[in-house]
N, C-alpha and C. Protein backbone atom coordinates (compact mmCIF):
# COMPACT_ATOMS: atom_id res chain seq x y z
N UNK A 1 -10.60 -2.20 -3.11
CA UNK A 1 -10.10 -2.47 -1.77
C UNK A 1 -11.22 -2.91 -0.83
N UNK A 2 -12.36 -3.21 -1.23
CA UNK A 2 -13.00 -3.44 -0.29
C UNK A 2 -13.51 -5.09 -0.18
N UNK A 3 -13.19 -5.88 -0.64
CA UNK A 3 -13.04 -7.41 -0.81
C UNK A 3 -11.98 -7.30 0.49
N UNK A 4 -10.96 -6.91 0.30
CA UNK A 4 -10.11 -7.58 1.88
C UNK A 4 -10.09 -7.04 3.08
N UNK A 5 -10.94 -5.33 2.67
CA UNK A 5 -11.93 -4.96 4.22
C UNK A 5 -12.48 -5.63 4.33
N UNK A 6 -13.44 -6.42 3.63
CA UNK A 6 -14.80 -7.26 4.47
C UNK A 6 -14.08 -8.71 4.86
N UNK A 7 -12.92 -8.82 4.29
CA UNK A 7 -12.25 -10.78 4.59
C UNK A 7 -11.52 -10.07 6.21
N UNK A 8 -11.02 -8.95 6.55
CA UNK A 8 -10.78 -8.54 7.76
C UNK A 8 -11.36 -8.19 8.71
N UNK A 9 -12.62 -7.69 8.03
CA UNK A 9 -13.80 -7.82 9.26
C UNK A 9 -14.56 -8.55 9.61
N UNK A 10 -14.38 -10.01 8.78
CA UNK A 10 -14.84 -11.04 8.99
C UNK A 10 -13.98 -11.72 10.14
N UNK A 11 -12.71 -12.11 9.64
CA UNK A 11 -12.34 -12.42 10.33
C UNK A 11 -12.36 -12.31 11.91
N UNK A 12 -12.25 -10.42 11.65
CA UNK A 12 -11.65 -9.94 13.21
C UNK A 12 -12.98 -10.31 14.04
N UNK A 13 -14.13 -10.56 13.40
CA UNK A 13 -15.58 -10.79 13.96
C UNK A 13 -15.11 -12.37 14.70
N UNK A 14 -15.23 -13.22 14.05
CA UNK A 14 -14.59 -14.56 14.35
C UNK A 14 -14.02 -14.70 15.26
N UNK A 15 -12.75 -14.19 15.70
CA UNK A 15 -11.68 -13.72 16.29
C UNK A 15 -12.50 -13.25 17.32
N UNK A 16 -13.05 -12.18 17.48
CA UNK A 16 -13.31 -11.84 19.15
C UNK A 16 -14.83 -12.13 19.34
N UNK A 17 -15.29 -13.04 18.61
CA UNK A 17 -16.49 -14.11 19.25
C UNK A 17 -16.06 -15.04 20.03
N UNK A 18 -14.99 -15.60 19.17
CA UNK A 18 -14.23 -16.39 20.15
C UNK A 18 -13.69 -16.45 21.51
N UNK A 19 -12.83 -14.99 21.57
CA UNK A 19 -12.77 -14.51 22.69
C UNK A 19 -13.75 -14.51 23.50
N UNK A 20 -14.23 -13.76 23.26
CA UNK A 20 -15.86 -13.30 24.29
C UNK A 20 -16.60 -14.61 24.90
N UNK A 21 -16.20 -15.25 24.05
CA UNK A 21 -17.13 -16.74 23.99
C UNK A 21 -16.45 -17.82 25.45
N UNK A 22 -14.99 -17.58 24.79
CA UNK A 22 -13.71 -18.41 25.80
C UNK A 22 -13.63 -17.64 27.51
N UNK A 23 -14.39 -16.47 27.37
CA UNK A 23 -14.00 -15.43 28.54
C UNK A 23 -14.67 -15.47 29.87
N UNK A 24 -16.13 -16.03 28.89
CA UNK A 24 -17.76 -16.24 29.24
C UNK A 24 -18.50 -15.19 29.60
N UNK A 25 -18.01 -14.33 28.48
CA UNK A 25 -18.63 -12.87 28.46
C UNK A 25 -20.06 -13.81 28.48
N UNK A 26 -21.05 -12.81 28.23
CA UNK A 26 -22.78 -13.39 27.76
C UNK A 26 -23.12 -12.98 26.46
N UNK A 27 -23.75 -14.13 25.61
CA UNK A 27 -23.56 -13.78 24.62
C UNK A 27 -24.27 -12.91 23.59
N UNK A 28 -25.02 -11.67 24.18
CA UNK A 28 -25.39 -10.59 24.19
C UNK A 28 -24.31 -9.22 23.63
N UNK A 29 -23.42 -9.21 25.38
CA UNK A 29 -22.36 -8.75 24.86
C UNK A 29 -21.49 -9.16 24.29
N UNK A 30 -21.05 -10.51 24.00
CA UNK A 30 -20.10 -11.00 23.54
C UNK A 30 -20.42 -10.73 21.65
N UNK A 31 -21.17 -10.55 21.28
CA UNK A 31 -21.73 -10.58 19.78
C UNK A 31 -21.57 -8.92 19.62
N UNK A 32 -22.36 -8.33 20.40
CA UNK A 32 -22.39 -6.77 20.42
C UNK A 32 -20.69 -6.34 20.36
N UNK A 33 -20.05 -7.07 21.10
CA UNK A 33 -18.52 -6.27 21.07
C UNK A 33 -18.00 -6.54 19.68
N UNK A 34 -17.83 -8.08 19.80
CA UNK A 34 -17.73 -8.71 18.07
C UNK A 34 -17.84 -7.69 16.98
N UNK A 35 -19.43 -7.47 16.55
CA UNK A 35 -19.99 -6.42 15.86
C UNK A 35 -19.08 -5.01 15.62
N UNK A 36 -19.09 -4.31 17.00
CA UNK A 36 -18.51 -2.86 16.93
C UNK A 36 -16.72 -2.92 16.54
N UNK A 37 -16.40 -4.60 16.98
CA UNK A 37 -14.98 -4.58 16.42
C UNK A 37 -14.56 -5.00 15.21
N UNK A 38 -15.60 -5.68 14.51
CA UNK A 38 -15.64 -5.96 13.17
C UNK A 38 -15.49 -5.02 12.50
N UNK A 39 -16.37 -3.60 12.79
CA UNK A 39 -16.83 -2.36 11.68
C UNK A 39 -15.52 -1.72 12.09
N UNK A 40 -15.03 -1.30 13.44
CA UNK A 40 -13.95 -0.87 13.33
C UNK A 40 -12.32 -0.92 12.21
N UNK A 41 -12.66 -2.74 12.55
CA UNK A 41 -11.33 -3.36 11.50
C UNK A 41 -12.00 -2.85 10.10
N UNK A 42 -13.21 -2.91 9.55
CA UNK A 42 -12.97 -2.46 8.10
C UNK A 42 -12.66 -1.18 7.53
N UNK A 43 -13.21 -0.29 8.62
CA UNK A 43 -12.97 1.12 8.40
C UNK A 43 -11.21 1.13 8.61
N UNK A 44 -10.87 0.70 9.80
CA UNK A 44 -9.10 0.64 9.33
C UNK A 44 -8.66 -0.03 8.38
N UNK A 45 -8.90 -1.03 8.06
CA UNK A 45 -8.76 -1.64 6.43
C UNK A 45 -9.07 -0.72 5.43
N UNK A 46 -10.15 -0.26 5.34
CA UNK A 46 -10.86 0.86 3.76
C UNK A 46 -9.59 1.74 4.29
N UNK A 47 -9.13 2.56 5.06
CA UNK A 47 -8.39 3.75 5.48
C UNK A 47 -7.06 3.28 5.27
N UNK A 48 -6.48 2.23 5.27
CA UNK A 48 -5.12 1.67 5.21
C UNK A 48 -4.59 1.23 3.55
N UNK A 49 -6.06 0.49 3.27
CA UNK A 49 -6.03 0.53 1.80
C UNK A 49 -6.05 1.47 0.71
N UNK A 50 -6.59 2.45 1.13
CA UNK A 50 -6.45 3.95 0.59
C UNK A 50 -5.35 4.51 0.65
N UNK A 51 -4.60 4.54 1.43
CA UNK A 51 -3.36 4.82 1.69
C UNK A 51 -2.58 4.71 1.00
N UNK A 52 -2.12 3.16 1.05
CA UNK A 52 -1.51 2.29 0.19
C UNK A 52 -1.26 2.25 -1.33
N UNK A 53 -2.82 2.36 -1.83
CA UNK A 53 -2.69 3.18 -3.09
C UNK A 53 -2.48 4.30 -3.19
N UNK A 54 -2.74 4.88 -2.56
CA UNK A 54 -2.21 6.59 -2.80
C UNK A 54 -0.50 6.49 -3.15
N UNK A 55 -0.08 5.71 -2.24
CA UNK A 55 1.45 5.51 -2.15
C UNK A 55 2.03 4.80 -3.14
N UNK A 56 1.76 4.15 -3.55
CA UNK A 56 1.77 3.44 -4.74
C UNK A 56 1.72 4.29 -5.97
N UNK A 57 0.75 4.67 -6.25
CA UNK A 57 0.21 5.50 -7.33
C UNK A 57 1.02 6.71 -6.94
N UNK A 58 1.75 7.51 -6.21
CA UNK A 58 2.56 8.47 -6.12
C UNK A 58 3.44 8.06 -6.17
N UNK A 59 4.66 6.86 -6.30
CA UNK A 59 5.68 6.75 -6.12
C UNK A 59 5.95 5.80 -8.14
N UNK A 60 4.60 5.31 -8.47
CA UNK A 60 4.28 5.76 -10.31
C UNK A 60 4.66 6.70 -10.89
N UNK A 61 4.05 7.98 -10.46
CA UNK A 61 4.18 9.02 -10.98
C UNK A 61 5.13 9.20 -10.96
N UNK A 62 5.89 9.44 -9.44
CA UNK A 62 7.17 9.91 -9.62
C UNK A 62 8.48 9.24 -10.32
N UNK A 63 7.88 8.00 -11.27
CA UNK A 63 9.20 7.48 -11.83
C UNK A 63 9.24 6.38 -10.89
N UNK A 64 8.80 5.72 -9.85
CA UNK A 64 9.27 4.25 -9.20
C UNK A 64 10.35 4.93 -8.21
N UNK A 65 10.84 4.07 -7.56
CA UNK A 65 11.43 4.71 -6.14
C UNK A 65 13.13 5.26 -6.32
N UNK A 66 13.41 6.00 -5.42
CA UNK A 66 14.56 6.99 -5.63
C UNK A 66 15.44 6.08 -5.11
N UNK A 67 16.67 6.48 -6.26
CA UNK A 67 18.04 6.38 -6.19
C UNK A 67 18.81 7.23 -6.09
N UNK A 68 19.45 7.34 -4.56
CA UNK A 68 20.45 8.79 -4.37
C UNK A 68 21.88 8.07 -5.18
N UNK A 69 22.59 8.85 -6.02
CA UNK A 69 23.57 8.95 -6.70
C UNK A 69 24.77 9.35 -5.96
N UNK A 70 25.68 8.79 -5.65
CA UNK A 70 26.31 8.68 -4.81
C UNK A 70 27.93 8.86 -5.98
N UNK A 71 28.62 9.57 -6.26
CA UNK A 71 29.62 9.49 -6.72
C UNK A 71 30.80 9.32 -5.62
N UNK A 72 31.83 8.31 -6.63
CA UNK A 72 32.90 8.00 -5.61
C UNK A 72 32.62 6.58 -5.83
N UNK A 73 31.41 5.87 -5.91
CA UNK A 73 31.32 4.41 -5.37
C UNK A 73 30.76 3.83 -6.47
N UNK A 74 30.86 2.46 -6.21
CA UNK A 74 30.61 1.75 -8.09
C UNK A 74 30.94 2.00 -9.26
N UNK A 75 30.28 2.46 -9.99
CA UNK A 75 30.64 2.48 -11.52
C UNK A 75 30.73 3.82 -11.86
């Protein structure tokens, strides 16, 4: 999971350089914010991606996803 944390914290870097850039922050702070919002997005990426598999890999175990049985209806 950590190939599409770093393609998201790339991005999100990109993304609010731009901003900062379009705002006419200075580009001091405009890089510095960039930065602290980049690391943010990967750590929510690594933390979301973890997740995900967890969820995944628990819903494996349990046999793939539930079917409530419903008598009366269909077959």
């Amino acid at each position: 999971m950590n190939r599409p944390a770093i393609k998201v914290a790339v991005v999100g870097l990109l993304v609010l350089a731009i901003i900062g850039t379009a705002s006419g922050v200075p580009p001091a702070a405009c890089s510095l914010r960039a930065l602290v919002g980049a690391a943010v997005l990967y750590v929510l990426a690594r933390v979301a991606g973890r997740v995900l598999i967890e969820a995944a890999a628990d819903a494996l175990r349990r046999g793939g996803p539930r079917q409530d049985k419903k008598q009366g209806y269909g077959r």
